[in-house]
N, C-alpha and C. Protein backbone atom coordinates (compact mmCIF):
# COMPACT_ATOMS: atom_id res chain seq x y z
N UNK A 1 19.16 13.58 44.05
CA UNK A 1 18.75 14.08 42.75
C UNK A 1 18.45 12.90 41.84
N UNK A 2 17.28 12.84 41.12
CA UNK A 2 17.03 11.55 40.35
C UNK A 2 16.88 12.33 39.27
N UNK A 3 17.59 11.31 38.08
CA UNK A 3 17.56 11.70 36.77
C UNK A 3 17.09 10.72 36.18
N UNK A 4 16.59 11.43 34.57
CA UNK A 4 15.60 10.58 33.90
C UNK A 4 16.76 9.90 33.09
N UNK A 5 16.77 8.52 32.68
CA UNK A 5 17.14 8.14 32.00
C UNK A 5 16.85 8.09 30.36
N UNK A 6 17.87 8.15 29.24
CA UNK A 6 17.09 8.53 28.14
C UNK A 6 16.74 7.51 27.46
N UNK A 7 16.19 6.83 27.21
CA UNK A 7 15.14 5.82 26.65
C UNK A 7 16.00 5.66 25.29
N UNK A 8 16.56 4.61 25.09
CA UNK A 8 17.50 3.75 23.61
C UNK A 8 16.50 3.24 23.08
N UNK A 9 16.56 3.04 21.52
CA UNK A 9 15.88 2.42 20.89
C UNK A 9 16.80 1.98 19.79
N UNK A 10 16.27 0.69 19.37
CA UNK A 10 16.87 -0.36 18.63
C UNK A 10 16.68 0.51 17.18
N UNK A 11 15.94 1.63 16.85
CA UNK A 11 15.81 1.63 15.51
C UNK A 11 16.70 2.85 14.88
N UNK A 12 16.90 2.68 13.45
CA UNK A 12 17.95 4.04 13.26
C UNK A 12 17.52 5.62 14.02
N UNK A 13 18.52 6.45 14.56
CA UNK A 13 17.67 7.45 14.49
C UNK A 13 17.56 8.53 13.42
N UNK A 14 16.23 9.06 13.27
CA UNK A 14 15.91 9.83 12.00
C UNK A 14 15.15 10.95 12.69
N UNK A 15 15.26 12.04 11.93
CA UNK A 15 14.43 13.06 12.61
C UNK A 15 12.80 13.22 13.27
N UNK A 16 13.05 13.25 13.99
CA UNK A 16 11.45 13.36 14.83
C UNK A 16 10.99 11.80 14.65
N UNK A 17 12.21 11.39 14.71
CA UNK A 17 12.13 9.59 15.24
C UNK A 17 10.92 9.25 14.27
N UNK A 18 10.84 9.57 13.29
CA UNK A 18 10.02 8.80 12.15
C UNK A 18 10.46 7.95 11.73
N UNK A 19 9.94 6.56 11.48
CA UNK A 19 10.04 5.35 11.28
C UNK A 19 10.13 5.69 9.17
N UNK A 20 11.06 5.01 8.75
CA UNK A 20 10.58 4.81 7.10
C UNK A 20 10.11 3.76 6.87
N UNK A 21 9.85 3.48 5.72
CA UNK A 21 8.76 2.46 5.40
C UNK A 21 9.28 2.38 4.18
N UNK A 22 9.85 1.43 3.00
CA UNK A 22 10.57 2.03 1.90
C UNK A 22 8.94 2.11 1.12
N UNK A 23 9.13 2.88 0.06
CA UNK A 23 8.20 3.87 -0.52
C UNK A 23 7.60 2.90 -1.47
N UNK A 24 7.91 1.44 -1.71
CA UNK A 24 7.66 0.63 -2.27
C UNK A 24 6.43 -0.70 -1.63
N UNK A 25 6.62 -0.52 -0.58
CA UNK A 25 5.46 -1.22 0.12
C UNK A 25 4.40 -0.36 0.68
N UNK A 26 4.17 1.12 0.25
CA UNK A 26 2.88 1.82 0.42
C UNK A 26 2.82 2.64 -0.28
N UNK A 27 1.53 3.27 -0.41
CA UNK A 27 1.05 3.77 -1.85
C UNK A 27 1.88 5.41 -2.01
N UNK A 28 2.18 5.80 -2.92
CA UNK A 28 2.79 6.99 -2.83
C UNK A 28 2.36 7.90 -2.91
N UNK A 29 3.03 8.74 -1.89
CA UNK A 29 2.27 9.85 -0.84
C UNK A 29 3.00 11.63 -1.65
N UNK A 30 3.09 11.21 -2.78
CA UNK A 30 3.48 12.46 -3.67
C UNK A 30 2.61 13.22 -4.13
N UNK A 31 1.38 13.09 -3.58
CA UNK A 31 0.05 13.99 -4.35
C UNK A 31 -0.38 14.99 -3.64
N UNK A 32 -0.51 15.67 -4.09
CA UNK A 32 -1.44 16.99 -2.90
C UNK A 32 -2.87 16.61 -2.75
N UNK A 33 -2.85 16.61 -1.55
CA UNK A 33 -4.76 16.45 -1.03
C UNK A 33 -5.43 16.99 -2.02
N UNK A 34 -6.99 15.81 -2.02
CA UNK A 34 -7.85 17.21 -2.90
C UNK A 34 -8.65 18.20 -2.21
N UNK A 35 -8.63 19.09 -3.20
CA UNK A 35 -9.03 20.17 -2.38
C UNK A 35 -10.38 20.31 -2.60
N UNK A 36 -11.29 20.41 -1.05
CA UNK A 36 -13.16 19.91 -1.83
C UNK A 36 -13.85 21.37 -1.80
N UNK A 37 -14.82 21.15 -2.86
CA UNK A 37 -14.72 22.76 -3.02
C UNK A 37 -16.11 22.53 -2.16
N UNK A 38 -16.62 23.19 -1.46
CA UNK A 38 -18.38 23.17 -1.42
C UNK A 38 -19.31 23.49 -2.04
N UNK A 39 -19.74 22.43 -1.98
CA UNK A 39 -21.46 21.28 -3.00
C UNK A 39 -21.19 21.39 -3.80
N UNK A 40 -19.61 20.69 -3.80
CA UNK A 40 -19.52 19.95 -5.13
C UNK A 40 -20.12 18.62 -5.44
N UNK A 41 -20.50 17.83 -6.20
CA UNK A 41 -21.03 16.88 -6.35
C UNK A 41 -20.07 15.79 -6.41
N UNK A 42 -20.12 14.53 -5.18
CA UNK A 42 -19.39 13.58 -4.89
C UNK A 42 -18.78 12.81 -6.32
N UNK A 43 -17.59 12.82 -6.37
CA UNK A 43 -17.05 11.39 -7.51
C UNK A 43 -16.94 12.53 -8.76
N UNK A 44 -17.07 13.67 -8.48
CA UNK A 44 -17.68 14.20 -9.87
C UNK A 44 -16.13 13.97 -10.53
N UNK A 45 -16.15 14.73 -12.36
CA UNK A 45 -14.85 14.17 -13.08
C UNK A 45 -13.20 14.68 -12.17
N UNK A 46 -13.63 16.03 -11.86
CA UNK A 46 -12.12 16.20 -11.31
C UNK A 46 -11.73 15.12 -10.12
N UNK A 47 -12.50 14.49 -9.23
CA UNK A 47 -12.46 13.82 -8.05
C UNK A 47 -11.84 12.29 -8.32
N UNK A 48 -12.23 12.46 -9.81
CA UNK A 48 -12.19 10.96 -10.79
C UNK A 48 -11.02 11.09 -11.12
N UNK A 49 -10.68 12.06 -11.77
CA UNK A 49 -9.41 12.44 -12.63
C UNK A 49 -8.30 12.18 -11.05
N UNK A 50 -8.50 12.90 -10.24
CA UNK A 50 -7.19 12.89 -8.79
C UNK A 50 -7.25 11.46 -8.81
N UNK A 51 -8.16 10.48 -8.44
CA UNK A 51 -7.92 9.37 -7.72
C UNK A 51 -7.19 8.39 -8.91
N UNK A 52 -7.51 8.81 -10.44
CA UNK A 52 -7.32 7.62 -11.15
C UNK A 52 -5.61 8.10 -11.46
N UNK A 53 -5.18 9.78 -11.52
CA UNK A 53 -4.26 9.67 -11.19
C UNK A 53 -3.30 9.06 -10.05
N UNK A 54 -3.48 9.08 -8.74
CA UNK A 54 -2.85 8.21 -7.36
C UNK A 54 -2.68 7.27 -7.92
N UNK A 55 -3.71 6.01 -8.72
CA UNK A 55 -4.10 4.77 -8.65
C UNK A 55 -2.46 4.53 -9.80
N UNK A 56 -3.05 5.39 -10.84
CA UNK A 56 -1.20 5.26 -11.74
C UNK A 56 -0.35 5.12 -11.35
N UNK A 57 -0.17 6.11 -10.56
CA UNK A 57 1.03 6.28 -10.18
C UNK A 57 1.72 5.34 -9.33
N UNK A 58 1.08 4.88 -8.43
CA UNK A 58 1.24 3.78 -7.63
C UNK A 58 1.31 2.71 -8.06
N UNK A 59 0.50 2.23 -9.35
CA UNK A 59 0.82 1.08 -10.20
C UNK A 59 2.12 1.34 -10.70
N UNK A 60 1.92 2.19 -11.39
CA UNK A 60 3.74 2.78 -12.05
C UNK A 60 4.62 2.45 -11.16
N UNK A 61 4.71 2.66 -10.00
CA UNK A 61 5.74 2.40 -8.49
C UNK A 61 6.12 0.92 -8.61
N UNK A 62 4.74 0.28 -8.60
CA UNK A 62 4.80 -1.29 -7.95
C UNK A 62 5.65 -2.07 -9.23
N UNK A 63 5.06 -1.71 -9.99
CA UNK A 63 5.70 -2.44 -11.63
C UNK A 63 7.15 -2.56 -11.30
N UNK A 64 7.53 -0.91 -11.35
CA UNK A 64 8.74 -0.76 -11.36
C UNK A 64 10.12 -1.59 -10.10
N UNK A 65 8.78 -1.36 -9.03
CA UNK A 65 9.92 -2.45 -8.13
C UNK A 65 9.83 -3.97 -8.92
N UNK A 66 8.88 -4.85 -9.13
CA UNK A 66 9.15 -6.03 -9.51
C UNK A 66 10.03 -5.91 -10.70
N UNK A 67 10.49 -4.80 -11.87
CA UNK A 67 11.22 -4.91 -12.84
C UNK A 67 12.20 -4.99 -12.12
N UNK A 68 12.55 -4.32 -11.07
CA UNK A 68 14.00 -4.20 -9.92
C UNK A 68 14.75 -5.36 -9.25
N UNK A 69 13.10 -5.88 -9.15
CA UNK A 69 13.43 -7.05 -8.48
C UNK A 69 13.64 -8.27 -9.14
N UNK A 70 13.44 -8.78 -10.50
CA UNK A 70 13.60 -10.19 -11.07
C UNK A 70 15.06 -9.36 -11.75
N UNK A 71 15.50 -8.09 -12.34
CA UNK A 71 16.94 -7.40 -12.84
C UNK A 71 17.75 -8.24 -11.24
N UNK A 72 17.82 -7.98 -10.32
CA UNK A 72 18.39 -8.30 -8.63
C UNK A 72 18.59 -9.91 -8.44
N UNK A 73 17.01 -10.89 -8.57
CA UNK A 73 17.17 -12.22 -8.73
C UNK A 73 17.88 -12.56 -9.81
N UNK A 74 18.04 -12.09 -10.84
CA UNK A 74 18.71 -12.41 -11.75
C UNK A 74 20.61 -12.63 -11.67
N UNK A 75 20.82 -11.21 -11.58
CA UNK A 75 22.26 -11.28 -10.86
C UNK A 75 22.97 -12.12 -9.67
N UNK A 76 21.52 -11.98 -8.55
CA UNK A 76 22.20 -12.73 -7.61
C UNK A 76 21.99 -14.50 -7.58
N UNK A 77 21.06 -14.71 -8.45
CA UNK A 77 21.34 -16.21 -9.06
C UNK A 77 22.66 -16.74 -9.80
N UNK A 78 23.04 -15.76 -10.60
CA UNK A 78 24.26 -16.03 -11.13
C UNK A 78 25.25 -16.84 -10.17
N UNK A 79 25.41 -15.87 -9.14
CA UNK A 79 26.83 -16.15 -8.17
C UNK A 79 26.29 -17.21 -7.71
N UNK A 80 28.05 -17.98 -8.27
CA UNK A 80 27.28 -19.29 -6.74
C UNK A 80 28.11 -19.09 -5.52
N UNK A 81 27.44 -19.74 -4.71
CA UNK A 81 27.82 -19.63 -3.17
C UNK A 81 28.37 -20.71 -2.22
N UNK A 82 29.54 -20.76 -2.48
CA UNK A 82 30.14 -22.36 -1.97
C UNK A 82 30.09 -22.71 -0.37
N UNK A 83 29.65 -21.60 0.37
CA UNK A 83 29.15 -21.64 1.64
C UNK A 83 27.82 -22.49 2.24
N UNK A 84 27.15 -23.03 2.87
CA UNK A 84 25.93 -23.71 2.91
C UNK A 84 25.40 -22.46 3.62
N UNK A 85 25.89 -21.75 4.40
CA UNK A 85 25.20 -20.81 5.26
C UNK A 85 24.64 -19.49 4.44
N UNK A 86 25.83 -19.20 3.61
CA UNK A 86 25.36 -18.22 2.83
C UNK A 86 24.60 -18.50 1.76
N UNK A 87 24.10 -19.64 1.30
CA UNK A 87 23.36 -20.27 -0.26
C UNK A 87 21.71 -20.01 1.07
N UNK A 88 21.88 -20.84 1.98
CA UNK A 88 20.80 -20.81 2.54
C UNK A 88 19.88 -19.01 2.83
N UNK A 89 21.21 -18.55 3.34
CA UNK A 89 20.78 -16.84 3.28
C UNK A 89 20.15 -16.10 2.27
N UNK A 90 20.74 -16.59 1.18
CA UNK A 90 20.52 -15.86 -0.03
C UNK A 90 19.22 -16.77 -0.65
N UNK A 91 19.09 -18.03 -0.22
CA UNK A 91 17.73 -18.33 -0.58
C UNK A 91 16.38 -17.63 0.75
N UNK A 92 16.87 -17.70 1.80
CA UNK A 92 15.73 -16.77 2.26
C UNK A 92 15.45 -15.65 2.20
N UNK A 93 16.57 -14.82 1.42
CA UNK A 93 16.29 -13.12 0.85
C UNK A 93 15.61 -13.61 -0.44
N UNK A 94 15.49 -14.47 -1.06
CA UNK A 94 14.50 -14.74 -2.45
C UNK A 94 13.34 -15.28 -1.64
N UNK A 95 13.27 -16.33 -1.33
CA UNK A 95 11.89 -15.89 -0.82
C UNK A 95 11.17 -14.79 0.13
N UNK A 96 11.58 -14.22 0.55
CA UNK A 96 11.38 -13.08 1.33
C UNK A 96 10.28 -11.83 -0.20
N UNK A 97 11.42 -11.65 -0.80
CA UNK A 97 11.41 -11.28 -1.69
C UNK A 97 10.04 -11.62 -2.91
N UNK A 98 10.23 -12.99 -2.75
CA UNK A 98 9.44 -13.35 -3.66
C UNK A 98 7.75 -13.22 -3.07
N UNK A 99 7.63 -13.45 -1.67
CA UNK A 99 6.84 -13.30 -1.10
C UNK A 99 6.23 -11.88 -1.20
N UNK A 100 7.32 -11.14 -0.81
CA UNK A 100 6.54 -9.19 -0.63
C UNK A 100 6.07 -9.17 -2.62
N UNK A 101 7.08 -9.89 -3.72
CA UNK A 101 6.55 -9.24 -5.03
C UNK A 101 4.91 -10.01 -5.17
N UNK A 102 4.65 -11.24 -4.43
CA UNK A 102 3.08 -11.97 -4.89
C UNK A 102 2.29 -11.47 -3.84
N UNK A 103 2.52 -10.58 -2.87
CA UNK A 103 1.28 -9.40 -2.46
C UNK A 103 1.23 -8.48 -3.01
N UNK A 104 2.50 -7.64 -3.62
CA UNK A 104 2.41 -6.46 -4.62
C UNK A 104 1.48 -6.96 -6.02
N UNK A 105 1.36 -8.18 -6.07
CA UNK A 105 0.86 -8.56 -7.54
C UNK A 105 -0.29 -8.45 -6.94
N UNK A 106 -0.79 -8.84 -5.94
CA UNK A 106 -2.42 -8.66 -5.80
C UNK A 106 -2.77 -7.75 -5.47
N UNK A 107 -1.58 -6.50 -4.69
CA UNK A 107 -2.58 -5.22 -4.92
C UNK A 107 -2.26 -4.53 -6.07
N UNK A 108 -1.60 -4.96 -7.16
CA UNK A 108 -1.46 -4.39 -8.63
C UNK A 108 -3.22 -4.41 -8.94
N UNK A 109 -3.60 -6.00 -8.69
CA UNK A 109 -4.94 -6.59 -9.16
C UNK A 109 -6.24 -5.58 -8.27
N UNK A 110 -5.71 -5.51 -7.64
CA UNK A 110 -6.78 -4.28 -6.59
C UNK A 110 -6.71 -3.13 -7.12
N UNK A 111 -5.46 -2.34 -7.80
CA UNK A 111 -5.33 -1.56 -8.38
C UNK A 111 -6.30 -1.05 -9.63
N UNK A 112 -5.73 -2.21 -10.32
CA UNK A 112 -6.91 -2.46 -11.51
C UNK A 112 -7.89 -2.48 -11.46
N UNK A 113 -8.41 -3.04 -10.58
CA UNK A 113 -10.00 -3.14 -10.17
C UNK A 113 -10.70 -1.93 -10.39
N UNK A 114 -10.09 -1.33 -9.20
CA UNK A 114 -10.07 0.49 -8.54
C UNK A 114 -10.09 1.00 -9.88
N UNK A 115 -9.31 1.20 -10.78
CA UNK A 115 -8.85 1.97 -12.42
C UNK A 115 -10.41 1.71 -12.98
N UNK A 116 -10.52 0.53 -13.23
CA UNK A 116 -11.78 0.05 -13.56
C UNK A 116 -13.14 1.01 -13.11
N UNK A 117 -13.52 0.88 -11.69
CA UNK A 117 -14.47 1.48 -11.27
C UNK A 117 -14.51 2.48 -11.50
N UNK A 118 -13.17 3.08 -11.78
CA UNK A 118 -13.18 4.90 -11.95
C UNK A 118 -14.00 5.05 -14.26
N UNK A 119 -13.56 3.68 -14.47
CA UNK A 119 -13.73 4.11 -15.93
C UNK A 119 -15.31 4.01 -15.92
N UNK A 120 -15.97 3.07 -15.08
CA UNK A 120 -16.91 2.94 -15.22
C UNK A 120 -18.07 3.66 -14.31
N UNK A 121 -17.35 4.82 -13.69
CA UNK A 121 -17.86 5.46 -12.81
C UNK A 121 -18.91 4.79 -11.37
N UNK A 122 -18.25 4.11 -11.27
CA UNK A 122 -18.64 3.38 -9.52
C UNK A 122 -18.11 3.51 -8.75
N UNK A 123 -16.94 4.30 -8.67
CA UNK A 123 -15.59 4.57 -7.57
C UNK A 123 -15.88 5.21 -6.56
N UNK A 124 -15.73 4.92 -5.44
CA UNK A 124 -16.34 5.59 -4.67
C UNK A 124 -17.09 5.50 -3.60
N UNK A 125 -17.89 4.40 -3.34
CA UNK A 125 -18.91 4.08 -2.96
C UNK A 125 -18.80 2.70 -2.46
N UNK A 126 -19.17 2.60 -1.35
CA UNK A 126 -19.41 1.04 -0.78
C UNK A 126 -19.50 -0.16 -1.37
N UNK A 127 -19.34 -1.27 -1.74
CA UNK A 127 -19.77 -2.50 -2.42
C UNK A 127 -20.83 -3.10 -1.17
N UNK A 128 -21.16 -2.69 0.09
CA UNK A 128 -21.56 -3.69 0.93
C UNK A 128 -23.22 -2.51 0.77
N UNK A 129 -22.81 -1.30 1.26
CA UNK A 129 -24.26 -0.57 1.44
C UNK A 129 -24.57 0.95 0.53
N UNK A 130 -23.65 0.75 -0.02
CA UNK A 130 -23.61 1.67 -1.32
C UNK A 130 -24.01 2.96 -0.99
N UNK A 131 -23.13 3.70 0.68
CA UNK A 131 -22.85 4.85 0.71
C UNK A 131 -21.55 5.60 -0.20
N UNK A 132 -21.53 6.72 0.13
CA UNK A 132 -20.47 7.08 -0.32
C UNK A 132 -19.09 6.16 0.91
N UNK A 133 -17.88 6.80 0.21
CA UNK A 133 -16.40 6.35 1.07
C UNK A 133 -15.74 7.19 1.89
N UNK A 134 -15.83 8.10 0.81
CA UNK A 134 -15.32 9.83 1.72
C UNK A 134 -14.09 9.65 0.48
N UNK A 135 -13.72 10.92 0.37
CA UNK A 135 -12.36 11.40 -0.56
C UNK A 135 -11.49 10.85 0.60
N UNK A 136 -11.67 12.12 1.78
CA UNK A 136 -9.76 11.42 2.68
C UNK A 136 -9.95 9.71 3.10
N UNK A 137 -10.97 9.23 2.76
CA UNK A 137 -10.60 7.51 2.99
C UNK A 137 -10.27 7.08 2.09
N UNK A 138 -10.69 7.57 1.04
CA UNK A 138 -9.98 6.83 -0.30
C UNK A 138 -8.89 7.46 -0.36
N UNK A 139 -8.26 8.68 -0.18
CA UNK A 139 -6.54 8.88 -0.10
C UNK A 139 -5.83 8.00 0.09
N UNK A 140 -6.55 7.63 1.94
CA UNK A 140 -5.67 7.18 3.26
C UNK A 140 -5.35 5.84 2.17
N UNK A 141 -6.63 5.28 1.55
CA UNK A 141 -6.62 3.79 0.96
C UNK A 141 -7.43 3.56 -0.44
N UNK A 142 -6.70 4.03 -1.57
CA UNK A 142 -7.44 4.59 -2.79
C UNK A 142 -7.96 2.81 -3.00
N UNK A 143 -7.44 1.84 -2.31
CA UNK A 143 -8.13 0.52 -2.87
C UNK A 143 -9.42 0.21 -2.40
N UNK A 144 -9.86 1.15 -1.50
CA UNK A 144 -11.13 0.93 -0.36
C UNK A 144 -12.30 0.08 -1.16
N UNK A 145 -13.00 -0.61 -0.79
CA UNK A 145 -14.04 -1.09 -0.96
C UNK A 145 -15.47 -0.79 -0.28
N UNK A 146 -14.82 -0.42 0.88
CA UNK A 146 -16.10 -0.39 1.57
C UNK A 146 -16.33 0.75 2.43
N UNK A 147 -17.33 1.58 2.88
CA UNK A 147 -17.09 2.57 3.87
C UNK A 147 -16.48 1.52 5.20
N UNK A 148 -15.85 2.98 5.83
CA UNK A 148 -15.55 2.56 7.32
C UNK A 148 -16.62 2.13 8.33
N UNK A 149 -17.79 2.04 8.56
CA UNK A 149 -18.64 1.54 9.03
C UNK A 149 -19.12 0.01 8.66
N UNK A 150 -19.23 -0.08 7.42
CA UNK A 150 -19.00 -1.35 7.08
C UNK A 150 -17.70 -2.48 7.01
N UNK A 151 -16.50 -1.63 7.14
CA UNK A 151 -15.24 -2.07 7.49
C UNK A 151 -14.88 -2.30 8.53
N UNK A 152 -15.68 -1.62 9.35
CA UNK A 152 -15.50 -1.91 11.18
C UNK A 152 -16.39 -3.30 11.40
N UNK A 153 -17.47 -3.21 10.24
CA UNK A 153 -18.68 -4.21 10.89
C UNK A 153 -17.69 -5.93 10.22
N UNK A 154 -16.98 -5.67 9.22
CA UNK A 154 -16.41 -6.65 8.84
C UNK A 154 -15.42 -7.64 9.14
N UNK A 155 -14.40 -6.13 10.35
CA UNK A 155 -13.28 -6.81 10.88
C UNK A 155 -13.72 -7.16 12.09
N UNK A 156 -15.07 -6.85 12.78
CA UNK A 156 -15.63 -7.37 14.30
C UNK A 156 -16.10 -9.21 14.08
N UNK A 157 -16.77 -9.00 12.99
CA UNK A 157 -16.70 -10.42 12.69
C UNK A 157 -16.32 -11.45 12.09
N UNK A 158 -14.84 -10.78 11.29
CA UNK A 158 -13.94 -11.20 11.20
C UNK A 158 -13.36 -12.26 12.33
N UNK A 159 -13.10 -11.02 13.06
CA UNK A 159 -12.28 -11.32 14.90
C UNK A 159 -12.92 -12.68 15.59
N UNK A 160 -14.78 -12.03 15.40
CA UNK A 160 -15.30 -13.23 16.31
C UNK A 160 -15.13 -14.84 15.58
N UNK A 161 -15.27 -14.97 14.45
CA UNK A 161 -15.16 -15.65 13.42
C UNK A 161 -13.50 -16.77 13.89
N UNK A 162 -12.36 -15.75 14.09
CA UNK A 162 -11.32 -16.30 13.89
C UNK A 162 -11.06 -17.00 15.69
N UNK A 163 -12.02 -16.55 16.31
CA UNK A 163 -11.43 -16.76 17.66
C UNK A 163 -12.07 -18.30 18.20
């Protein structure tokens, strides 16, 4: 009789083995899809109004972790640490740290951008060939720049570029 063995994994277990992601390093997923009505006209104001809401809200998110996070550096600068092992630890959780808050600052700046285009009604639409993006691509990635066709054509020669 052979039995299956059950396959361990190193990660917590959580229901239906979904991985978390803390809610702070991706955009927040608290919105209800939009709902597209047919021939409606692309970007129109309600389409504007959903996305520039996401774009808030998610800025609102990011802010709020870096207020979290220099309140955190703050405290844990205080203590000193007469250990060499543990001063060293606690300096690589600050940079760690400091590192994830100066990519959150540049997609704050992507953020803005995005806010921008919506005020000025360009949102939406390619910067490379000035199709539309699609609504569920801008969900998946309200910072999009470019359609997915031109995003495929970018990371192919990207690739060849880097190799």
């Amino acid at each position: 009789m052979v039995t299956k063995a059950k396959k361990r994994s190193n990660l917590p277990s959580s229901p239906k083995n979904e991985i978390h992601i803390p809610h702070h390093t991706m955009m927040p997923y608290k919105f209800e899809p939009y709902a597209i009505i047919e021939g409606e006209a692309y970007m129109n104001e309600r389409q504007m109004t959903h996305f520039r809401n996401i774009l808030a809200d998610w800025k609102t998110e990011l802010m709020k972790e870096v207020d979290n996070t220099l309140i955190e550096l703050k405290e844990a600068s205080i203590s000193i640490l007469a250990d060499p092992n543990d001063r060293a630890t606690q300096e690589e959780a600050f940079n760690l740290e400091l590192r994830t808050r100066n990519r959150e600052s540049k997609l704050i700046r992507k953020i803005e951008e995005a806010l921008q285009q919506i005020d000025n009604k360009e949102y939406g639409y390619c910067e490379s060939c000035g199709v539309e993006i699609g609504i569920r691509r801008l969900e998946a990635r309200p910072t999009a720049v470019l359609c997915i066709d031109c995003k495929t054509l970018d990371e192919i020669r990207e690739k060849r570029t880097s190799q």
